[in-house]
Protein backbone atom coordinates (compact mmCIF):
# COMPACT_ATOMS: atom_id res chain seq x y z
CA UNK A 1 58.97 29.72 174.84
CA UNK A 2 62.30 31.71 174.92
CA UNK A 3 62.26 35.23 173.76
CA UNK A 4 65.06 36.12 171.40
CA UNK A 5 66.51 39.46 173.31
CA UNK A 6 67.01 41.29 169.59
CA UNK A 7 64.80 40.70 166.37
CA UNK A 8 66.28 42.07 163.15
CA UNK A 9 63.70 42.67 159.86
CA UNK A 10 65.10 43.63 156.83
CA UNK A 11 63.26 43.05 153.24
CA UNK A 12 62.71 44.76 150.40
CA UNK A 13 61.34 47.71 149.76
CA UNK A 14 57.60 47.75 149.79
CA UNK A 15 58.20 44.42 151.51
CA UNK A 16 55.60 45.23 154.79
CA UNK A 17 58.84 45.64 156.71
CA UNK A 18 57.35 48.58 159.02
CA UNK A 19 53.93 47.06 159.17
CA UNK A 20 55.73 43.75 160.49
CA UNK A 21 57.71 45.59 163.17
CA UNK A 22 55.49 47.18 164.77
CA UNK A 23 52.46 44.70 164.99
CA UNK A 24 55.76 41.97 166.41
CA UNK A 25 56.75 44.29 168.61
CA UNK A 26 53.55 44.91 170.14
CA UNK A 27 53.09 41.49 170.02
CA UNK A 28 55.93 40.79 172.38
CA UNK A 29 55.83 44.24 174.11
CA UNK A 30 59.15 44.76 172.78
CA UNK A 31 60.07 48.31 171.38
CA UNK A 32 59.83 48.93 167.71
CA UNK A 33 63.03 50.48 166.44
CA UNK A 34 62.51 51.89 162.80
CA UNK A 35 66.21 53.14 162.00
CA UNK A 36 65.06 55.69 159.78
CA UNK A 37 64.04 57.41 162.55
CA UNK A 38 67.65 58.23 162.94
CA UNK A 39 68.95 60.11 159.49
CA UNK A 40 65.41 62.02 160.01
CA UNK A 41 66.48 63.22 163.23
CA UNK A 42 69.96 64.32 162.12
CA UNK A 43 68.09 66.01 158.97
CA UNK A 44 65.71 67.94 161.58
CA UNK A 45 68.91 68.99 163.60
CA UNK A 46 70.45 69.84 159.93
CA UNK A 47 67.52 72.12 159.60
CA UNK A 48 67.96 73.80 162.52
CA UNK A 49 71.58 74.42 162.55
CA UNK A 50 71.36 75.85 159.00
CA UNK A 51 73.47 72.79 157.61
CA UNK A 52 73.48 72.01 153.99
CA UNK A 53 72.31 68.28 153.85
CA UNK A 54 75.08 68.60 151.08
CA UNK A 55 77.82 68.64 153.14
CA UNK A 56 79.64 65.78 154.15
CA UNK A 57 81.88 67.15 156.62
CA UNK A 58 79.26 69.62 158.46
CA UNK A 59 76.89 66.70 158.63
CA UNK A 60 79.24 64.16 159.78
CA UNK A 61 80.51 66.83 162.80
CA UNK A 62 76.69 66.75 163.48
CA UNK A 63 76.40 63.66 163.31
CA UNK A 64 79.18 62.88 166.31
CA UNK A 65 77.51 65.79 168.44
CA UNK A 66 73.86 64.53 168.45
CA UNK A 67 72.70 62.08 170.81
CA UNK A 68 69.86 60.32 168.55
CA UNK A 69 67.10 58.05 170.77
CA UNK A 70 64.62 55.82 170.37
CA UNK A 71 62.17 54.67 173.47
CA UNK A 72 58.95 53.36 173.55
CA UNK A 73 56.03 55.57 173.38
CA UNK A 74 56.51 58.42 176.54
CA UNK A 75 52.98 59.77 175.24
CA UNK A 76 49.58 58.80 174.40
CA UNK A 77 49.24 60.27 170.99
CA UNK A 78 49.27 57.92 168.43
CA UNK A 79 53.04 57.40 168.16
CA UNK A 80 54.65 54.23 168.06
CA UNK A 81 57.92 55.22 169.98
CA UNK A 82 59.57 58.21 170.91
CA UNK A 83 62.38 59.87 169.09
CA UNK A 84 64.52 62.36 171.38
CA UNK A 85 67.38 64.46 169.75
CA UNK A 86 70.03 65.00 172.98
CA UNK A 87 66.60 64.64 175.41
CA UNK A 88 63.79 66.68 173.00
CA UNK A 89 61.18 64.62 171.60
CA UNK A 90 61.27 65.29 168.51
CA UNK A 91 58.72 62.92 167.57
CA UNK A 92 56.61 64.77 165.39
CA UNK A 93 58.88 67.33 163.87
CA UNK A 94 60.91 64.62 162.44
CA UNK A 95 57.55 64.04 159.93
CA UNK A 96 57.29 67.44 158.38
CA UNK A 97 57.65 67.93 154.56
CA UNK A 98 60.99 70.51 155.22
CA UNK A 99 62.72 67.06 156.87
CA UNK A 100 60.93 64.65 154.01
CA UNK A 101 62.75 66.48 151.32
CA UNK A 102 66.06 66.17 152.65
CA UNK A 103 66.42 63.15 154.82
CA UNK A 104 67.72 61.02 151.98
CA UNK A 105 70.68 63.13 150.95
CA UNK A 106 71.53 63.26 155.25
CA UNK A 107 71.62 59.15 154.71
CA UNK A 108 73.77 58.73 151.79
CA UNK A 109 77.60 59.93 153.39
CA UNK A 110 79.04 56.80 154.36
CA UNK A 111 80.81 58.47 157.86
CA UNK A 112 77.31 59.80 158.66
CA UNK A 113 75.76 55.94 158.08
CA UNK A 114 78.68 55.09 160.34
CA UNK A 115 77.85 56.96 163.08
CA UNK A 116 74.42 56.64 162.85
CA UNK A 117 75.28 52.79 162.94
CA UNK A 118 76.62 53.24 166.31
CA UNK A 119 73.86 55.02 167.65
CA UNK A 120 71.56 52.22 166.51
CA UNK A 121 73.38 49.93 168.04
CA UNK A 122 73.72 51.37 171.34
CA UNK A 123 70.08 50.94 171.40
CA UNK A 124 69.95 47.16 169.91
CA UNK A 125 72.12 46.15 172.73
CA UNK A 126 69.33 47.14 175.64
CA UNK A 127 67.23 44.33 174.26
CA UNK A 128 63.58 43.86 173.92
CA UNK A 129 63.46 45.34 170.59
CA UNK A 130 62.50 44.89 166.77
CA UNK A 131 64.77 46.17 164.86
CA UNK A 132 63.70 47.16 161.09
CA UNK A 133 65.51 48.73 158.59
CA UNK A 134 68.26 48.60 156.25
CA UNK A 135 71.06 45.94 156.28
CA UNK A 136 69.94 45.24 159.60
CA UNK A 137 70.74 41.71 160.31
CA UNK A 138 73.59 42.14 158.47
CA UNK A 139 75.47 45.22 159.44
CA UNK A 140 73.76 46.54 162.54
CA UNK A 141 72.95 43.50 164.38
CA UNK A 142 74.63 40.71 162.97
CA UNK A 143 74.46 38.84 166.35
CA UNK A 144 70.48 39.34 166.57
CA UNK A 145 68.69 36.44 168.31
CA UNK A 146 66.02 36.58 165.49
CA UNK A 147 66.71 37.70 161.91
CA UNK A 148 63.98 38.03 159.35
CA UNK A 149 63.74 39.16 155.53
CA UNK A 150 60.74 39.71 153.97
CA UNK A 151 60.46 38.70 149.89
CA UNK A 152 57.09 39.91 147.82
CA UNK A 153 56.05 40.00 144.34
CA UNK A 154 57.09 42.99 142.19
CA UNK A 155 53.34 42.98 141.52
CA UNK A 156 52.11 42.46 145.28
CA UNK A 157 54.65 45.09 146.55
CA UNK A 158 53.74 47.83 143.91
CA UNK A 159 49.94 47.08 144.89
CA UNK A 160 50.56 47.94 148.20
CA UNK A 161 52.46 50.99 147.58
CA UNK A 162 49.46 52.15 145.15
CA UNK A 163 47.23 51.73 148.00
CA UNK A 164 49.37 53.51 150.54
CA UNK A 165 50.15 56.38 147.72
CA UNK A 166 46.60 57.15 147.24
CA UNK A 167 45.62 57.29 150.61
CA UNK A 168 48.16 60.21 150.83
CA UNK A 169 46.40 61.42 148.00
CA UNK A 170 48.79 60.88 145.80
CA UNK A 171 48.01 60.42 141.92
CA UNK A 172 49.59 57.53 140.42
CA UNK A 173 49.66 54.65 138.30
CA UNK A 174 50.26 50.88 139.03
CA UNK A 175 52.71 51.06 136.01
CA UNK A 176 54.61 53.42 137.23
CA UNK A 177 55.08 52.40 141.40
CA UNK A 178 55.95 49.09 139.91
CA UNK A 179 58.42 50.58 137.34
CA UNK A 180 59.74 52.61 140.09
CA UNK A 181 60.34 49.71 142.62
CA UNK A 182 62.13 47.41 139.86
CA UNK A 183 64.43 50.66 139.77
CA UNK A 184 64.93 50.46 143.38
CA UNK A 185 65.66 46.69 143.53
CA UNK A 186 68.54 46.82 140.82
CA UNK A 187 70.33 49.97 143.12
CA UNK A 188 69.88 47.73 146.17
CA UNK A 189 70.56 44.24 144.36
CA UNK A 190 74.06 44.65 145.97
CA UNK A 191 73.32 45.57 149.62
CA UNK A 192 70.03 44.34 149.98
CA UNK A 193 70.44 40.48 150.67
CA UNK A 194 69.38 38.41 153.41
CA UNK A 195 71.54 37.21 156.38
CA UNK A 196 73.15 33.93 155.74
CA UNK A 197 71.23 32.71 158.79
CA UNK A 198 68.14 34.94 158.71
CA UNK A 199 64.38 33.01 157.84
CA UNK A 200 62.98 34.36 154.73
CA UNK A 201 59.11 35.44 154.82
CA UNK A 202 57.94 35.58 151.23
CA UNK A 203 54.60 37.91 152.12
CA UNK A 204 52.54 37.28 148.81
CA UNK A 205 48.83 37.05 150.13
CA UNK A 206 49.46 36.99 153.77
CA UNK A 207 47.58 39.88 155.83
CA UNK A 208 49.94 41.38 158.53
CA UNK A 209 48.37 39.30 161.40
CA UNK A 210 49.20 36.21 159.18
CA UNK A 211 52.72 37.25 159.14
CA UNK A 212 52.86 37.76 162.86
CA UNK A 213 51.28 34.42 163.10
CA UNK A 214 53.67 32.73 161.40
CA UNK A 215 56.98 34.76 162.97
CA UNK A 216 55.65 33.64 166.37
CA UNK A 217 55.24 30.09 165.04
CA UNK A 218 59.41 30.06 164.66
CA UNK A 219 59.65 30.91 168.12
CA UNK A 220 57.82 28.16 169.40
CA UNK A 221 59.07 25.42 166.88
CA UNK A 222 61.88 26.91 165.56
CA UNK A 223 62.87 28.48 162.86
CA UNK A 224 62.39 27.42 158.81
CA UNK A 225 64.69 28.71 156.23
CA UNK A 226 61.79 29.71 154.48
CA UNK A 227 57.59 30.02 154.92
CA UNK A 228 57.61 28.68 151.14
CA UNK A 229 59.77 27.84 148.24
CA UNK A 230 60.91 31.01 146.27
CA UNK A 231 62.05 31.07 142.27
């Protein structure tokens, strides 16, 4: 069995995206790359520099002056990787509530994407790695060896989000995850779409280690366009 050098998941949200990744990449002892990772960096750095996450230009000239990487784990602490901002791990810090409240508004500057684009690509091209994110077989690494999108039920994907709300302790409703998914997929209805030659994985009912199952089954008999017929 050949190895593709670069796997690329994309999906949508509440899809199992991460939960793929990293069980594939340990899988093939490949590193797994959540991009992410990235804008959470820069909004850590942000932080630090006393940056509003508000300003384009300040956050772009950031942006250019960080080095932002991604290796696998350099410590035996749980993690799944390690995040260094120019050589600190930053690791941890990138998960505290200050960088949680921000980190969206330090993704949403198009020259900032752009840069972090780069970055992410930089690492892409060093191989052995599972790549998972957003518009990543399509904009990041369009020439990946191995491009996956994940498809789930509304239902099924607001289920999952319930669970993994309330294990945070988080008090919700099934209602009102799935209302706020369905508001998710309409904003990413125009981004969000598979690569024309990506294999869709519509996850409905699979565990994880089914999914894994089946993504190694494409390596060793090649790819299908689809696990199962979608409406």
């Amino acid at each position: 069995m050949r190895l593709p050098r670069t796997i690329a998941i994309d999906g949508q949200s509440a899809a199992g995206k991460s939960t793929l990744g990293a069980l594939l990449a340990a899988e093939l002892g490949y590193l797994y790359f959540d991009t992410g990772v990235m804008y959470r960096a820069l909004a850590l750095a942000a932080l630090r520099a006393g940056i509003n996450p508000d300003d384009e230009d300040a956050l772009t000239a950031l942006a250019h002056r960080l080095t932002i990487d991604v290796t696998a784990p350099t410590v035996t602490d749980g993690r799944q990787y390690t995040v260094l901002v120019d050589g600190e791990d930053v690791t941890w810090a990138i998960r505290t509530p200050e960088v949680e409240r921000i980190v969206s508004r330090t993704a949403r500057f198009p020259a900032v994407r752009r840069e972090m684009i780069r970055q992410q690509q930089a690492i892409g091209r060093r191989g052995q790695v599972v790549m998972v994110g957003r518009d990543i077989g399509t904009v990041v690494m369009p020439d990946a060896d191995l491009k996956i999108y994940l498809q789930a039920s509304l239902t099924e994907r607001a289920r999952r989000r319930l669970a993994e709300l309330r294990s945070r302790n988080i008090d919700t409703s099934l209602e009102q995850v799935a209302a706020a998914l369905a508001e998710r997929d309409a904003l990413d209805a125009h981004v969000s779409q598979p690569a024309a030659d990506a294999i869709i994985l519509v996850n409905d009912g699979l565990t994880p280690a089914e999914e894994v199952e089946w993504v190694l089954h494409q390596l060793v008999n090649g790819p299908e366009q689809s696990n199962r017929r979608t409406e």
